[in-house]
PDB file of N, CA and C in Angstrom:
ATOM      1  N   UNK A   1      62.251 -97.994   7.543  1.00  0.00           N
ATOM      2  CA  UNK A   1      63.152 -97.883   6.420  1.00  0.00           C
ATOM      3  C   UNK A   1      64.141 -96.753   6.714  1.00  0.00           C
ATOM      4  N   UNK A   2      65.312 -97.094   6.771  1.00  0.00           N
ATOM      5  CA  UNK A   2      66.503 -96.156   6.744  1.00  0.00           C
ATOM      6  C   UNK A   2      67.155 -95.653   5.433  1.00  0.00           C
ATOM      7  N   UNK A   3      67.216 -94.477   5.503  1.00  0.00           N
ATOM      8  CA  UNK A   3      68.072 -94.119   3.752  1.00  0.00           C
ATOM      9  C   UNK A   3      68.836 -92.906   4.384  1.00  0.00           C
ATOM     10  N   UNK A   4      69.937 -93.340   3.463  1.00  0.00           N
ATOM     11  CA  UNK A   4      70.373 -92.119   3.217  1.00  0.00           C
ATOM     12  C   UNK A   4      70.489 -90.305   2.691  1.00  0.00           C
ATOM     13  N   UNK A   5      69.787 -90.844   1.461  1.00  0.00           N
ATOM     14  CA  UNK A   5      69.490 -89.505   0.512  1.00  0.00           C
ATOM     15  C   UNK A   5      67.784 -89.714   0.283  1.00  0.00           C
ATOM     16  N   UNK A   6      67.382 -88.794  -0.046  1.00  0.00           N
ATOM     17  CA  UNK A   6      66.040 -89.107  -0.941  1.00  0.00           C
ATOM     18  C   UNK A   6      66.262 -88.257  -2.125  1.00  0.00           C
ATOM     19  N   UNK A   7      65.829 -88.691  -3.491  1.00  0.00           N
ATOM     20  CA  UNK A   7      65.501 -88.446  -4.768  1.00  0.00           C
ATOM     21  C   UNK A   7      64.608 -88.042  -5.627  1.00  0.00           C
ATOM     22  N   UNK A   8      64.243 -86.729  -5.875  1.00  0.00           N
ATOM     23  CA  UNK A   8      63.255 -86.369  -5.855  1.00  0.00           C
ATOM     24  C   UNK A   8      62.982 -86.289  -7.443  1.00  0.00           C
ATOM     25  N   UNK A   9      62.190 -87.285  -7.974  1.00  0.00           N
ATOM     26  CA  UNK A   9      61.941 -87.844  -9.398  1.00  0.00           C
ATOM     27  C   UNK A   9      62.323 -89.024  -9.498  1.00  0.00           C
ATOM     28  N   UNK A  10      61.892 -89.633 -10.629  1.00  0.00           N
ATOM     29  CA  UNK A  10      62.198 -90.763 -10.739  1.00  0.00           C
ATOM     30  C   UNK A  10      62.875 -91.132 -12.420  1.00  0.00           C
ATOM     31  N   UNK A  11      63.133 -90.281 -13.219  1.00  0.00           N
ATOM     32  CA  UNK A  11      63.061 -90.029 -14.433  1.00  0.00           C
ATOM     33  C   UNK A  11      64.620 -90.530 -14.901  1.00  0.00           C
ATOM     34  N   UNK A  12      64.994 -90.441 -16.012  1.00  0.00           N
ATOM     35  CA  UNK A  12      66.205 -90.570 -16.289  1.00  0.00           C
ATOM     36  C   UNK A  12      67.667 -90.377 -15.328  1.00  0.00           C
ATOM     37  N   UNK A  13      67.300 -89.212 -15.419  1.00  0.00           N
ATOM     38  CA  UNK A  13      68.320 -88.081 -14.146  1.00  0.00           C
ATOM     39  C   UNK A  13      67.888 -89.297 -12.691  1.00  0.00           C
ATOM     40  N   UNK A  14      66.895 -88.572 -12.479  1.00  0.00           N
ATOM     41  CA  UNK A  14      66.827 -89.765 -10.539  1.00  0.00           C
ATOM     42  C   UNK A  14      67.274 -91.436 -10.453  1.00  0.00           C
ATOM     43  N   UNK A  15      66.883 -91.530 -11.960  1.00  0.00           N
ATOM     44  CA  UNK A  15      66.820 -92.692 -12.075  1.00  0.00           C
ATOM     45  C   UNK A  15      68.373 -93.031 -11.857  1.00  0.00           C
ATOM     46  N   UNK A  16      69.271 -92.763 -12.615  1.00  0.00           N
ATOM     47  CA  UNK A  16      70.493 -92.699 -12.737  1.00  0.00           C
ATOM     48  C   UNK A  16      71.703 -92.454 -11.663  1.00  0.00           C
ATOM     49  N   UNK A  17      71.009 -91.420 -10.927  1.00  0.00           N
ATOM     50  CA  UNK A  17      71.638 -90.554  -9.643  1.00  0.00           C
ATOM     51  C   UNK A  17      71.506 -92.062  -8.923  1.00  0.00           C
ATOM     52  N   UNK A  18      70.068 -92.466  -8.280  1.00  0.00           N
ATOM     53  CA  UNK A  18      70.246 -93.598  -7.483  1.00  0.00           C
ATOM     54  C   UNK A  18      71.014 -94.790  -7.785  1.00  0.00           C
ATOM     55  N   UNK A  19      71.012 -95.455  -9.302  1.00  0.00           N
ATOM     56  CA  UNK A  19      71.913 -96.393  -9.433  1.00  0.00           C
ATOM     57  C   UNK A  19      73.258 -96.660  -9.220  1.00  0.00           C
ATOM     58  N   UNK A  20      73.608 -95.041  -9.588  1.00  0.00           N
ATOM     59  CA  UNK A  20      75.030 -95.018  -9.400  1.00  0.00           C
ATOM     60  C   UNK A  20      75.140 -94.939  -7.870  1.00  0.00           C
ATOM     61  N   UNK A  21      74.784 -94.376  -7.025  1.00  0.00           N
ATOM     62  CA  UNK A  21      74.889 -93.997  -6.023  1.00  0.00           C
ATOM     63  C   UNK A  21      74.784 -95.142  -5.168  1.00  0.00           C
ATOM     64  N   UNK A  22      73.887 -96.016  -5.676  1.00  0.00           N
ATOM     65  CA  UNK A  22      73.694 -97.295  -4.649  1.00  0.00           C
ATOM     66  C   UNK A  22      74.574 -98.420  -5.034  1.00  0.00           C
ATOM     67  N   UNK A  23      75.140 -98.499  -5.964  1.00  0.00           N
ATOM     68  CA  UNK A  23      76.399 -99.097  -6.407  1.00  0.00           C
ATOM     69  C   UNK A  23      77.462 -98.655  -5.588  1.00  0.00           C
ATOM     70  N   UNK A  24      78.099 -97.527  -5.024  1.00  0.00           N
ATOM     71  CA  UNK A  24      78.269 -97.146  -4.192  1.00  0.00           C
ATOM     72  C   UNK A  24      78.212 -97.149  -2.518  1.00  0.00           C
ATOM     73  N   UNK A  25      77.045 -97.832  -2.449  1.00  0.00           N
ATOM     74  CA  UNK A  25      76.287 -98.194  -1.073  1.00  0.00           C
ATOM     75  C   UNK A  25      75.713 -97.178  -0.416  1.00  0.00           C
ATOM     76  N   UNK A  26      75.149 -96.055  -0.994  1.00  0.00           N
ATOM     77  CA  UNK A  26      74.332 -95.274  -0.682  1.00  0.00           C
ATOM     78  C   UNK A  26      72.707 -96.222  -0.704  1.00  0.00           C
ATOM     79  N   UNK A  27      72.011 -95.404   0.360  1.00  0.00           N
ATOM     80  CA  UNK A  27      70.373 -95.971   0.286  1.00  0.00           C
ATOM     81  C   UNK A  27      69.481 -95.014   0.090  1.00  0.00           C
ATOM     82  N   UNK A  28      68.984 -94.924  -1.489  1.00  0.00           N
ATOM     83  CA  UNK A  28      68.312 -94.034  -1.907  1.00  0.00           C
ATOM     84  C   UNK A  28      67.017 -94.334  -1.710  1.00  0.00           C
ATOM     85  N   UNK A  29      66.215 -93.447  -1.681  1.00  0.00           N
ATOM     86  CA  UNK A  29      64.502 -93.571  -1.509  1.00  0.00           C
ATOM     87  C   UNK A  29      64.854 -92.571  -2.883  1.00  0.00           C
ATOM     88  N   UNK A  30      63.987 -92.788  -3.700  1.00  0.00           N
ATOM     89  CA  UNK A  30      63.311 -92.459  -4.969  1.00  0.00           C
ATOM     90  C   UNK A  30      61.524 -91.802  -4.804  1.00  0.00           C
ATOM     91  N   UNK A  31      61.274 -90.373  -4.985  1.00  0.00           N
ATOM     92  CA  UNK A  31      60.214 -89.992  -4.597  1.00  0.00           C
ATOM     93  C   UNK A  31      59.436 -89.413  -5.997  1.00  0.00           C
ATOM     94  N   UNK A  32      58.412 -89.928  -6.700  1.00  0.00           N
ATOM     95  CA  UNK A  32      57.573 -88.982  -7.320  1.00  0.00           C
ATOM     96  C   UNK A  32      55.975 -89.782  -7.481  1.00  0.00           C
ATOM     97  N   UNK A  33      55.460 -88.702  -7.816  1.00  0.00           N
ATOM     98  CA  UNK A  33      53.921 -88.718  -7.835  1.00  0.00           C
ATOM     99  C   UNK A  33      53.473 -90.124  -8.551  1.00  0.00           C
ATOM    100  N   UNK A  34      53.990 -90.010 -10.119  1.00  0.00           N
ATOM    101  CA  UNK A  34      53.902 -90.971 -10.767  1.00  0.00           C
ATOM    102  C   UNK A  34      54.792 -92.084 -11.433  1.00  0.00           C
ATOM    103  N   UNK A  35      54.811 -93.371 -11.752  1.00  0.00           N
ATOM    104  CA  UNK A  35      56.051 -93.973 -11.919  1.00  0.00           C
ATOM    105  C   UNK A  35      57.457 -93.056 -12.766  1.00  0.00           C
ATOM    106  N   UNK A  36      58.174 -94.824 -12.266  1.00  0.00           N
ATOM    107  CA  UNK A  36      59.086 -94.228 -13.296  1.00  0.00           C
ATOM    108  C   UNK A  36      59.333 -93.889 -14.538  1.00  0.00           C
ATOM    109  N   UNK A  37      59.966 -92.762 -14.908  1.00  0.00           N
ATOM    110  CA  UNK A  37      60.062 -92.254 -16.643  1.00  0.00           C
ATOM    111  C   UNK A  37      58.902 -91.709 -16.795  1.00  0.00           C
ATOM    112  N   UNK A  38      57.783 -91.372 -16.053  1.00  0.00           N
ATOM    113  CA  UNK A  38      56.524 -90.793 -16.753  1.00  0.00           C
ATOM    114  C   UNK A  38      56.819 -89.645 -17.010  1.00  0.00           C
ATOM    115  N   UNK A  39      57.611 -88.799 -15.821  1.00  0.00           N
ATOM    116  CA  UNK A  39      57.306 -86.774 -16.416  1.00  0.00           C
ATOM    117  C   UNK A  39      57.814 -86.817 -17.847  1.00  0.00           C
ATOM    118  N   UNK A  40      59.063 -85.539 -17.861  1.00  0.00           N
ATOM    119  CA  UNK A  40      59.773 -85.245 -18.894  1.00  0.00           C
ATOM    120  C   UNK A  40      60.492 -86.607 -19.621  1.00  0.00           C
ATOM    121  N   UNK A  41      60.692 -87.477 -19.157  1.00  0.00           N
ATOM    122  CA  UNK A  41      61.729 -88.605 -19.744  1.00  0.00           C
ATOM    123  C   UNK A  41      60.663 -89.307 -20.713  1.00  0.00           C
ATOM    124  N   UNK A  42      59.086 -89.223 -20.512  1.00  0.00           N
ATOM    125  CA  UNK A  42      58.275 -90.001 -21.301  1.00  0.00           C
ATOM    126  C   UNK A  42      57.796 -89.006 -22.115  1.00  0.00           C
ATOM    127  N   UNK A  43      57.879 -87.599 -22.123  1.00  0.00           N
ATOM    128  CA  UNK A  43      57.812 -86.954 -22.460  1.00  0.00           C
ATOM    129  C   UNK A  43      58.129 -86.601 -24.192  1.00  0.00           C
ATOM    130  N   UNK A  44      59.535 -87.025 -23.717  1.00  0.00           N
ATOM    131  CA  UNK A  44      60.057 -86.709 -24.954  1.00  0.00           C
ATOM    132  C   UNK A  44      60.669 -88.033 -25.819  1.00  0.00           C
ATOM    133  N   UNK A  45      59.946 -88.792 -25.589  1.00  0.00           N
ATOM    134  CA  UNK A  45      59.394 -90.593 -26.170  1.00  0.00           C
ATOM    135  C   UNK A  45      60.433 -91.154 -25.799  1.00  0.00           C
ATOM    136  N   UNK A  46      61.303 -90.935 -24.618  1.00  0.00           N
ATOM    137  CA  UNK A  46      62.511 -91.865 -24.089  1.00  0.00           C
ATOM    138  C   UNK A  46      63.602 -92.041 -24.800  1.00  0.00           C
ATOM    139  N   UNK A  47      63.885 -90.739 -25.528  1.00  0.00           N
ATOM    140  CA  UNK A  47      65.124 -90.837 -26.299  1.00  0.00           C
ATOM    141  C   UNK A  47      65.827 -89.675 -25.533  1.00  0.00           C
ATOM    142  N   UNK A  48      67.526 -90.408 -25.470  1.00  0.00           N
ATOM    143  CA  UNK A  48      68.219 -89.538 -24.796  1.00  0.00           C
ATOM    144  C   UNK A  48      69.342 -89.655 -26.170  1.00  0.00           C
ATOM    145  N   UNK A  49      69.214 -88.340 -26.349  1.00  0.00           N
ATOM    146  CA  UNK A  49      70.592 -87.756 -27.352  1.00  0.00           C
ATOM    147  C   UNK A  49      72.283 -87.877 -26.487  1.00  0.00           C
ATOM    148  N   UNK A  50      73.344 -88.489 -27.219  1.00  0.00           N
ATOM    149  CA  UNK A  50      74.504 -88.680 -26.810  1.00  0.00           C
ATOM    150  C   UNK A  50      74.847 -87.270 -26.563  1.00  0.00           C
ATOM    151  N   UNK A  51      74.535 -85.733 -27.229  1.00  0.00           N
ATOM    152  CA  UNK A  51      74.830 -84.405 -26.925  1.00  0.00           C
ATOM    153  C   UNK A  51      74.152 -84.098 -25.854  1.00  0.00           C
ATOM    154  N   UNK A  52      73.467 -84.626 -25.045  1.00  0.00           N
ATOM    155  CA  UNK A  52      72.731 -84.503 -23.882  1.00  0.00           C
ATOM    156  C   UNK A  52      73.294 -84.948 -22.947  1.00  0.00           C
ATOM    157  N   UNK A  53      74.156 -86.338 -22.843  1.00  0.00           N
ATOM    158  CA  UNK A  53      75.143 -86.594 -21.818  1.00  0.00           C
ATOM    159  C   UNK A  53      76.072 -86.027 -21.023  1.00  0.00           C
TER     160      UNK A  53
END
């Protein structure tokens, strides 16, 4: 497997970074312990405030 970047989380933020990025044609590897959205993003019950953007 060849990539470009690696991503370290998988959460909102990583999550996001890679989409855009691979839309782009970047080849992200996405790295964390546990799936996606589990840390902080499930954390805080998967609500993202528009003042947070």
């Amino acid at each position: 497997m060849q990539t470009d970047l690696a991503i370290i989380g998988s959460g909102i933020v990583g999550l996001s970074c890679a989409f855009h990025l691979q839309r782009q044609g970047a080849r992200c590897l996405l790295i964390d312990p546990k799936g996606a959205g589990q840390g902080a993003s499930f954390g805080n019950a998967g609500a993202i405030s528009f003042g947070n953007i």
